[in-house]
N, C-alpha and C. Protein backbone atom coordinates (compact mmCIF):
# COMPACT_ATOMS: atom_id res chain seq x y z
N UNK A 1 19.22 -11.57 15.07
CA UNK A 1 19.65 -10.71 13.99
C UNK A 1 20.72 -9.76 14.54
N UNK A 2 22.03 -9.95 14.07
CA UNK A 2 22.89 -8.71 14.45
C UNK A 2 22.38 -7.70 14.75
N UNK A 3 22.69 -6.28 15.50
CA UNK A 3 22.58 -5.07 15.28
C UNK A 3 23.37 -4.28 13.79
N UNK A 4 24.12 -4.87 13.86
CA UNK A 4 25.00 -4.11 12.47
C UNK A 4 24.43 -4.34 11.02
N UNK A 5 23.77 -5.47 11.09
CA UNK A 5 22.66 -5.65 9.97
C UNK A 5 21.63 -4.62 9.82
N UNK A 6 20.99 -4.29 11.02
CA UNK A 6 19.74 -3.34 10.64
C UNK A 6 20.25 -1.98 11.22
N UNK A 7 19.53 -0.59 10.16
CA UNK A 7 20.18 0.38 10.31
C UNK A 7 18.36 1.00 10.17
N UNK A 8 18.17 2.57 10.99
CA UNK A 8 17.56 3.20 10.69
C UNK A 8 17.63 4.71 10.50
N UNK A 9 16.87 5.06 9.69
CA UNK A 9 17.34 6.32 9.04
C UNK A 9 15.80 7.11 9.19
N UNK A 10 15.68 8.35 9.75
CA UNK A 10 14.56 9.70 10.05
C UNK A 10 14.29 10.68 9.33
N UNK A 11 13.49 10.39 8.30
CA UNK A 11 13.53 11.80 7.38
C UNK A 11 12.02 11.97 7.53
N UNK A 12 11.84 13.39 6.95
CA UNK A 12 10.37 13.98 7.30
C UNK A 12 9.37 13.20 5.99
N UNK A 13 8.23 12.93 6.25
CA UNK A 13 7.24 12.55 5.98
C UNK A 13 6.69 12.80 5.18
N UNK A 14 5.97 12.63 3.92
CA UNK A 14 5.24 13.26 2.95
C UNK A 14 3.55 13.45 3.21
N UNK A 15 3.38 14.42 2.29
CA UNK A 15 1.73 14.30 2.75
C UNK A 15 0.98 15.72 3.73
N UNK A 16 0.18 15.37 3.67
CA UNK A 16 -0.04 16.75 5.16
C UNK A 16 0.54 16.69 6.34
N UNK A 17 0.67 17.94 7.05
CA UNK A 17 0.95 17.48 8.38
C UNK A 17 0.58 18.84 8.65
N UNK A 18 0.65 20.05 8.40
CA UNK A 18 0.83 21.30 9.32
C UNK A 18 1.79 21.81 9.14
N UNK A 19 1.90 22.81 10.16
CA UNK A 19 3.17 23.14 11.00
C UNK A 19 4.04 22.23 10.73
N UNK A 20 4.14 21.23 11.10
CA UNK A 20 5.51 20.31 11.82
C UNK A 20 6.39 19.64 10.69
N UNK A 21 5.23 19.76 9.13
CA UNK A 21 5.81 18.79 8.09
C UNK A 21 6.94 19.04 7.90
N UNK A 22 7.20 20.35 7.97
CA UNK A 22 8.85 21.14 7.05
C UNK A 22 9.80 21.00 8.44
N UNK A 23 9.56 20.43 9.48
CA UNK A 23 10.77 20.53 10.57
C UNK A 23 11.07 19.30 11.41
N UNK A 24 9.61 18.44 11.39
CA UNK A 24 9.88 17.36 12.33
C UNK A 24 10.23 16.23 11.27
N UNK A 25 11.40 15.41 11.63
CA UNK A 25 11.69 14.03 10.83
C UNK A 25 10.41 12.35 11.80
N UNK A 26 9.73 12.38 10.82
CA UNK A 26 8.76 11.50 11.71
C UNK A 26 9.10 9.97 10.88
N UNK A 27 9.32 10.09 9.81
CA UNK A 27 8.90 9.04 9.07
C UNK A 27 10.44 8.38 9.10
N UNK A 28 10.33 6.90 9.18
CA UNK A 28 11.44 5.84 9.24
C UNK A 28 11.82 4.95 8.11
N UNK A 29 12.81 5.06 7.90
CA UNK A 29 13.65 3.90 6.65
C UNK A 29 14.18 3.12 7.66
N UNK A 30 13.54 1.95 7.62
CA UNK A 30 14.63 0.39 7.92
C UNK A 30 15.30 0.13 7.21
N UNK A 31 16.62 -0.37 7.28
CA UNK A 31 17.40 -0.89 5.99
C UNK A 31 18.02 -2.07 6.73
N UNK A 32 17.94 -3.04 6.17
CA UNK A 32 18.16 -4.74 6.69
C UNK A 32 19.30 -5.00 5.66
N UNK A 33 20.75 -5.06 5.93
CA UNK A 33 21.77 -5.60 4.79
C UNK A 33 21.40 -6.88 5.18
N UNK A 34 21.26 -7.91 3.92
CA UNK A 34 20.55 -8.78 3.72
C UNK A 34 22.44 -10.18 3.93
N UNK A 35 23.42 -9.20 3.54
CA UNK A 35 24.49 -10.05 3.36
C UNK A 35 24.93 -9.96 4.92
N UNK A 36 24.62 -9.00 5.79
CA UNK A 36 25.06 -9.88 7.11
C UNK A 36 24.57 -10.66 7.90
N UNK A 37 23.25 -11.22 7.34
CA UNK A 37 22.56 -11.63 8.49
C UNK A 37 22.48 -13.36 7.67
N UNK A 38 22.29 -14.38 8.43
CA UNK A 38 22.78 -15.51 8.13
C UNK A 38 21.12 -16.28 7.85
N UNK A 39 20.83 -16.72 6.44
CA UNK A 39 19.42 -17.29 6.20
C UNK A 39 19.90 -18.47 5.67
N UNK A 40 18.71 -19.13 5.87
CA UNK A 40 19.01 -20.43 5.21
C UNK A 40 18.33 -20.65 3.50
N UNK A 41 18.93 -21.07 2.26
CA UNK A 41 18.80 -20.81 1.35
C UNK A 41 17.75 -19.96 0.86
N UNK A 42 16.59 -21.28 0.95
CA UNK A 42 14.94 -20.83 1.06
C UNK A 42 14.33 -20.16 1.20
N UNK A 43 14.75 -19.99 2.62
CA UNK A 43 14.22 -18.88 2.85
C UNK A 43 15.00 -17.11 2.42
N UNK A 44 15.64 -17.53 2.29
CA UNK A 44 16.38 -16.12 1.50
C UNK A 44 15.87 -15.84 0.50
N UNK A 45 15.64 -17.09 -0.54
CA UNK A 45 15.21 -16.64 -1.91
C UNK A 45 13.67 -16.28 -2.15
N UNK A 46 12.76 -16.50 -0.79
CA UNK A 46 11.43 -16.52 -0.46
C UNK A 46 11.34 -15.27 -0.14
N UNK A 47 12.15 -14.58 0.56
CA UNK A 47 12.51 -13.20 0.79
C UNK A 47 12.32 -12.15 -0.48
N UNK A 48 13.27 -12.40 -0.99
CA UNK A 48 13.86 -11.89 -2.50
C UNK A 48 12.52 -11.75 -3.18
N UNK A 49 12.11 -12.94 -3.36
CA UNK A 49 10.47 -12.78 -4.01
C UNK A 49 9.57 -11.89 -3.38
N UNK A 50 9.40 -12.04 -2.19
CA UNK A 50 8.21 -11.27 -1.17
C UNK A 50 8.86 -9.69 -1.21
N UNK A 51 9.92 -9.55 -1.30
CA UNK A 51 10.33 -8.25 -1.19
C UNK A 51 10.21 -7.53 -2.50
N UNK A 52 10.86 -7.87 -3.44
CA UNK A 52 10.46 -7.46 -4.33
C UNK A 52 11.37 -6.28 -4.93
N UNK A 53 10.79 -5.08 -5.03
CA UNK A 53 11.28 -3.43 -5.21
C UNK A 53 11.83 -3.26 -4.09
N UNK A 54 11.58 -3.53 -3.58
CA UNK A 54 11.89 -3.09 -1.84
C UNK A 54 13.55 -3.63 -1.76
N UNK A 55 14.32 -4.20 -2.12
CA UNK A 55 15.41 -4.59 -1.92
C UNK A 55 16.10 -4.08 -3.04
N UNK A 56 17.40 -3.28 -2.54
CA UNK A 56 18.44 -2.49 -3.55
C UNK A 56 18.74 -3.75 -4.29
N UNK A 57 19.99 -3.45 -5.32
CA UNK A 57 20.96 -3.72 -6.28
C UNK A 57 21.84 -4.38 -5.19
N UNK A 58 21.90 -3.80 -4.06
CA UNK A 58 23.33 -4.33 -3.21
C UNK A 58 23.05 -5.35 -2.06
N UNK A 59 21.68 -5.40 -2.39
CA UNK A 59 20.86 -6.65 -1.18
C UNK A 59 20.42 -5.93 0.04
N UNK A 60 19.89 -4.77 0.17
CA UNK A 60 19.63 -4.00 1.45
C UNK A 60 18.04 -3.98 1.13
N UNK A 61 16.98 -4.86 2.30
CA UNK A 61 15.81 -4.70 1.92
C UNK A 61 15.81 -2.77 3.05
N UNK A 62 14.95 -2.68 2.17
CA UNK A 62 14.43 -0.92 2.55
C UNK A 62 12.67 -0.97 2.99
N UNK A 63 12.59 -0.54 4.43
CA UNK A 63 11.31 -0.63 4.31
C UNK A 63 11.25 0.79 4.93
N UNK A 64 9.84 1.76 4.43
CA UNK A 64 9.72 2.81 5.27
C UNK A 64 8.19 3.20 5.73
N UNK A 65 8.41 3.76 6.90
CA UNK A 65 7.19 3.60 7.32
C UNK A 65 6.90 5.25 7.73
N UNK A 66 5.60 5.33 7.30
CA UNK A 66 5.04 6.90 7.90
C UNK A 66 3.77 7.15 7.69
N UNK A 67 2.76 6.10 7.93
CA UNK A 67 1.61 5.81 8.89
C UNK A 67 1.19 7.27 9.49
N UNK A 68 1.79 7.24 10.70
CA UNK A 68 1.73 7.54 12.58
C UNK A 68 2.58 9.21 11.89
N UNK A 69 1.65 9.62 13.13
CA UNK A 69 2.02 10.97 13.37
C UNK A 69 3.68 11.11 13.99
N UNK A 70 4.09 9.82 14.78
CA UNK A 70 5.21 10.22 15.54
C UNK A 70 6.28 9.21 15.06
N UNK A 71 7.31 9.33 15.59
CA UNK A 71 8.34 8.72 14.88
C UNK A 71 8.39 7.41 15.89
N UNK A 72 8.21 7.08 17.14
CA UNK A 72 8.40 6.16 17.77
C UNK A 72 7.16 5.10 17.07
N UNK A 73 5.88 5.38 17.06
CA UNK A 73 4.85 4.69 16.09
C UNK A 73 5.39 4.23 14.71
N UNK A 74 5.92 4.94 13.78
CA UNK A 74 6.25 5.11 12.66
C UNK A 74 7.86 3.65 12.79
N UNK A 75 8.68 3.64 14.30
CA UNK A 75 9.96 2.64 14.54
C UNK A 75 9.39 1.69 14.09
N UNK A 76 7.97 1.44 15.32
CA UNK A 76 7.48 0.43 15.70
C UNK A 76 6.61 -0.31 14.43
N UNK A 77 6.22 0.29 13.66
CA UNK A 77 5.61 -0.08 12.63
C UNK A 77 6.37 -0.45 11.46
N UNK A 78 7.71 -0.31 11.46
CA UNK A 78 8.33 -0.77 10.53
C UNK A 78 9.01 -1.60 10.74
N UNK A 79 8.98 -2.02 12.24
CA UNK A 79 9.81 -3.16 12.31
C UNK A 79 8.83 -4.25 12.71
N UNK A 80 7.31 -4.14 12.71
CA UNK A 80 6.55 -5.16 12.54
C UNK A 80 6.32 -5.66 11.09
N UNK A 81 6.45 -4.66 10.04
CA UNK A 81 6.39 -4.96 8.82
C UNK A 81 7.73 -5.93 8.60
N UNK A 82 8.50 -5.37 9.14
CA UNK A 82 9.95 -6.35 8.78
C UNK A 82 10.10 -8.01 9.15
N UNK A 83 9.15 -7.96 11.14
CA UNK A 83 9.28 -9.01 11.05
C UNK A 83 7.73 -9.88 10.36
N UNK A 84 6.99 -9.00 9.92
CA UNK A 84 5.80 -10.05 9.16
C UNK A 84 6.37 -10.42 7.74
N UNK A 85 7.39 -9.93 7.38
CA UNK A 85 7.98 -10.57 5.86
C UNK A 85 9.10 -11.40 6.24
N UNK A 86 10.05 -11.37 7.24
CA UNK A 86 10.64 -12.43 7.72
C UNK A 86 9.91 -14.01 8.04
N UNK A 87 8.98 -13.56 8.85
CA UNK A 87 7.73 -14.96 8.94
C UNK A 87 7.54 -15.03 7.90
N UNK A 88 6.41 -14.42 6.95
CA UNK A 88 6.28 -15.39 5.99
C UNK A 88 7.27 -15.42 4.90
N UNK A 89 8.23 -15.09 4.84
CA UNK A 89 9.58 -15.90 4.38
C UNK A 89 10.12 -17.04 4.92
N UNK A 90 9.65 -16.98 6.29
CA UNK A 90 10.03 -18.81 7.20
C UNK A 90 9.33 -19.59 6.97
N UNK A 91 7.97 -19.50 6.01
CA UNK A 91 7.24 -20.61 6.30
C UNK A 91 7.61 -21.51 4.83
N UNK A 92 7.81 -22.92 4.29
CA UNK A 92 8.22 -23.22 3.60
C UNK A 92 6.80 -23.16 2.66
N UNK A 93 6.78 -23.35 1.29
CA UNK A 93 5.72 -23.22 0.71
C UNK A 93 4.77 -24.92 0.53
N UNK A 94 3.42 -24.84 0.29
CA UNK A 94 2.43 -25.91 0.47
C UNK A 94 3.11 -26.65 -0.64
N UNK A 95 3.19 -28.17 -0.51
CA UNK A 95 3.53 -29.07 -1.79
C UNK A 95 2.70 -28.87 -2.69
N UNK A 96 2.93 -29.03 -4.21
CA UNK A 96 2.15 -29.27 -5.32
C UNK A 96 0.99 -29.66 -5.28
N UNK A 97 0.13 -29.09 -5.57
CA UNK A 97 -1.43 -30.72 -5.64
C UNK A 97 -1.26 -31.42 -6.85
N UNK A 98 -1.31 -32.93 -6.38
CA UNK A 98 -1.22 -33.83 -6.97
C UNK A 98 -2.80 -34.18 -7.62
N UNK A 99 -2.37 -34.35 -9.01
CA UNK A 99 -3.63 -34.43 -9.26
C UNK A 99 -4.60 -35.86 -9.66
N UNK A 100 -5.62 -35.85 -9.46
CA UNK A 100 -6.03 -37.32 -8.93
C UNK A 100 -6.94 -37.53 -10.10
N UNK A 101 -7.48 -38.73 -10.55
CA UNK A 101 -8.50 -38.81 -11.30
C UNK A 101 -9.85 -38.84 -11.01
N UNK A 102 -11.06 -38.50 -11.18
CA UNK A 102 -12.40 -38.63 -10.68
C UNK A 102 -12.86 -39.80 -10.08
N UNK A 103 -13.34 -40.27 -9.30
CA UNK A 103 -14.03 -41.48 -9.02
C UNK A 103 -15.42 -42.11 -10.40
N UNK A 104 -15.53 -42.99 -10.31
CA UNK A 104 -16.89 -43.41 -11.29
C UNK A 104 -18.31 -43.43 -10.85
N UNK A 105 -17.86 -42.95 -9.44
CA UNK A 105 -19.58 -42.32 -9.14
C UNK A 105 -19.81 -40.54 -9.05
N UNK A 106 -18.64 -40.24 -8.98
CA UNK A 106 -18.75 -38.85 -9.23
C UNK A 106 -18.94 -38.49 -10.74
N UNK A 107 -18.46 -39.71 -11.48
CA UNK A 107 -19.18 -38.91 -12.60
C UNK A 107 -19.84 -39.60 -13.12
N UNK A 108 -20.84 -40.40 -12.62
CA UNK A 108 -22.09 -40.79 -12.40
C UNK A 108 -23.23 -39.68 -11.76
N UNK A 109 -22.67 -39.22 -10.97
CA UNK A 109 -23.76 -38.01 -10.04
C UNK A 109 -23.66 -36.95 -11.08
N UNK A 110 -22.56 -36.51 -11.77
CA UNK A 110 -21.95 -35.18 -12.76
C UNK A 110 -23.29 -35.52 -14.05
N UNK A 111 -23.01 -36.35 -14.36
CA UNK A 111 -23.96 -36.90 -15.53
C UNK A 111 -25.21 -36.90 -14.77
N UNK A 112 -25.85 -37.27 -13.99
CA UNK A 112 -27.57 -37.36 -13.41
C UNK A 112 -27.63 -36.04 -13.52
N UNK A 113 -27.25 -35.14 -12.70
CA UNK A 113 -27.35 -33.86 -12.30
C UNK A 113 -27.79 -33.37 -13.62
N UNK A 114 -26.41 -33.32 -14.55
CA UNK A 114 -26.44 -32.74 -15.54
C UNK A 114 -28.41 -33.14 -16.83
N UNK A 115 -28.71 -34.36 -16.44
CA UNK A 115 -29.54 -34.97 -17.20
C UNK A 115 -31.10 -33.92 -16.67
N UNK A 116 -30.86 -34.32 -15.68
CA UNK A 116 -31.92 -33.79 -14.54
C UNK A 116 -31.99 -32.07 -14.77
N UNK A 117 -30.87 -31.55 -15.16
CA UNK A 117 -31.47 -30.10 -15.36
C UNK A 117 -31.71 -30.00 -16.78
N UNK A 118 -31.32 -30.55 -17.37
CA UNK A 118 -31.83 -30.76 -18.95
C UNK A 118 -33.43 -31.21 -18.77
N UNK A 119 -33.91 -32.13 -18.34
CA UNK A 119 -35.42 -32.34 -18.13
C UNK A 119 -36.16 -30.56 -17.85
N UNK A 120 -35.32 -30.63 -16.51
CA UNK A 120 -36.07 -29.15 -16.16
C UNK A 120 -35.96 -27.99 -16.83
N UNK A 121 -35.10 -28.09 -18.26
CA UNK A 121 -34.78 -27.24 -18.96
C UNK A 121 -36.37 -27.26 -19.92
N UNK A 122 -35.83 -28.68 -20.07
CA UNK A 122 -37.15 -28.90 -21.54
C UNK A 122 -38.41 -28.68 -20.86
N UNK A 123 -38.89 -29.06 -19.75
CA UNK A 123 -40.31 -28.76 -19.18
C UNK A 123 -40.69 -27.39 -18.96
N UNK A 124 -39.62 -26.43 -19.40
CA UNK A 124 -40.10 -24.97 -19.55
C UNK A 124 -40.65 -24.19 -20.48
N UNK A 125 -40.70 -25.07 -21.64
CA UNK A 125 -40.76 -24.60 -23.03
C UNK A 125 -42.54 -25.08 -23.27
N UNK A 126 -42.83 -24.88 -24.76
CA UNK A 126 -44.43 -25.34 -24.96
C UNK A 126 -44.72 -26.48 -24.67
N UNK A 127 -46.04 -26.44 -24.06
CA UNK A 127 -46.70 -27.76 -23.75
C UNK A 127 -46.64 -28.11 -25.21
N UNK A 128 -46.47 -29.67 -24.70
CA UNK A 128 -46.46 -30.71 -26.08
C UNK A 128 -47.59 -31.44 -25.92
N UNK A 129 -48.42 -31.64 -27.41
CA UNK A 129 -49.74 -32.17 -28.08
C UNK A 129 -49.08 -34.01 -27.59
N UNK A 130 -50.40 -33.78 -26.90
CA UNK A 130 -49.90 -35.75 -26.37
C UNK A 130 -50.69 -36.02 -26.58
């Protein structure tokens, strides 16, 4: 992946923190321009899907992370998120299931079964005058 593709950006964190919320920048924006980096169709458009909100108007996926108290935790965590949506954007998706017709003993067994709890249905009810 180029360097000029991915950019990161340090702004402070939301949420509690203390002291440090109003001064320390902990929390990280990844921004991945999606047009310099070279994908192969598929997987681009597998992207697009998995990403979702997360990707501007101009093709820049945005991820931000602020987890972790510190900003080096907070790098590191956003660029594992980045590359776990890259993977499963690489993986191609499972073929269709093809759908098959029943065998004639499976629905032979479907029917017993079914008969067989009907017996045990009816043998719950009043004894019958024999």
């Amino acid at each position: 992946m180029p360097d000029d593709a991915l950019e990161e950006r340090f702004l402070r964190a939301s949420g509690p923190g203390g002291q440090n919320v109003n001064k320390v920048e902990t929390a990280v924006e990844l921004r991945l321009d999606l047009s310099r980096i070279d994908l192969p169709e598929g997987m681009a458009r597998r992207l697009r899907t998995l990403a979702g909100r997360r990707i501007t108007g101009d093709g820049v996926l945005v991820i931000q992370a602020q987890r972790h108290r510190t900003q080096d935790r907070n790098r590191t965590d956003a660029r594992e998120r980045l590359d776990e949506l890259l993977a499963k954007a690489a993986e191609p998706p499972p073929p269709p299931r093809r759908a098959t017709r029943p065998t004639l003993a499976s629905k032979k067994r479907r029917l017993e079964g079914k008969s067989h709890r009907g017996e045990i249905k009816k043998d719950r009810g009043r004894p019958r005058d024999e």
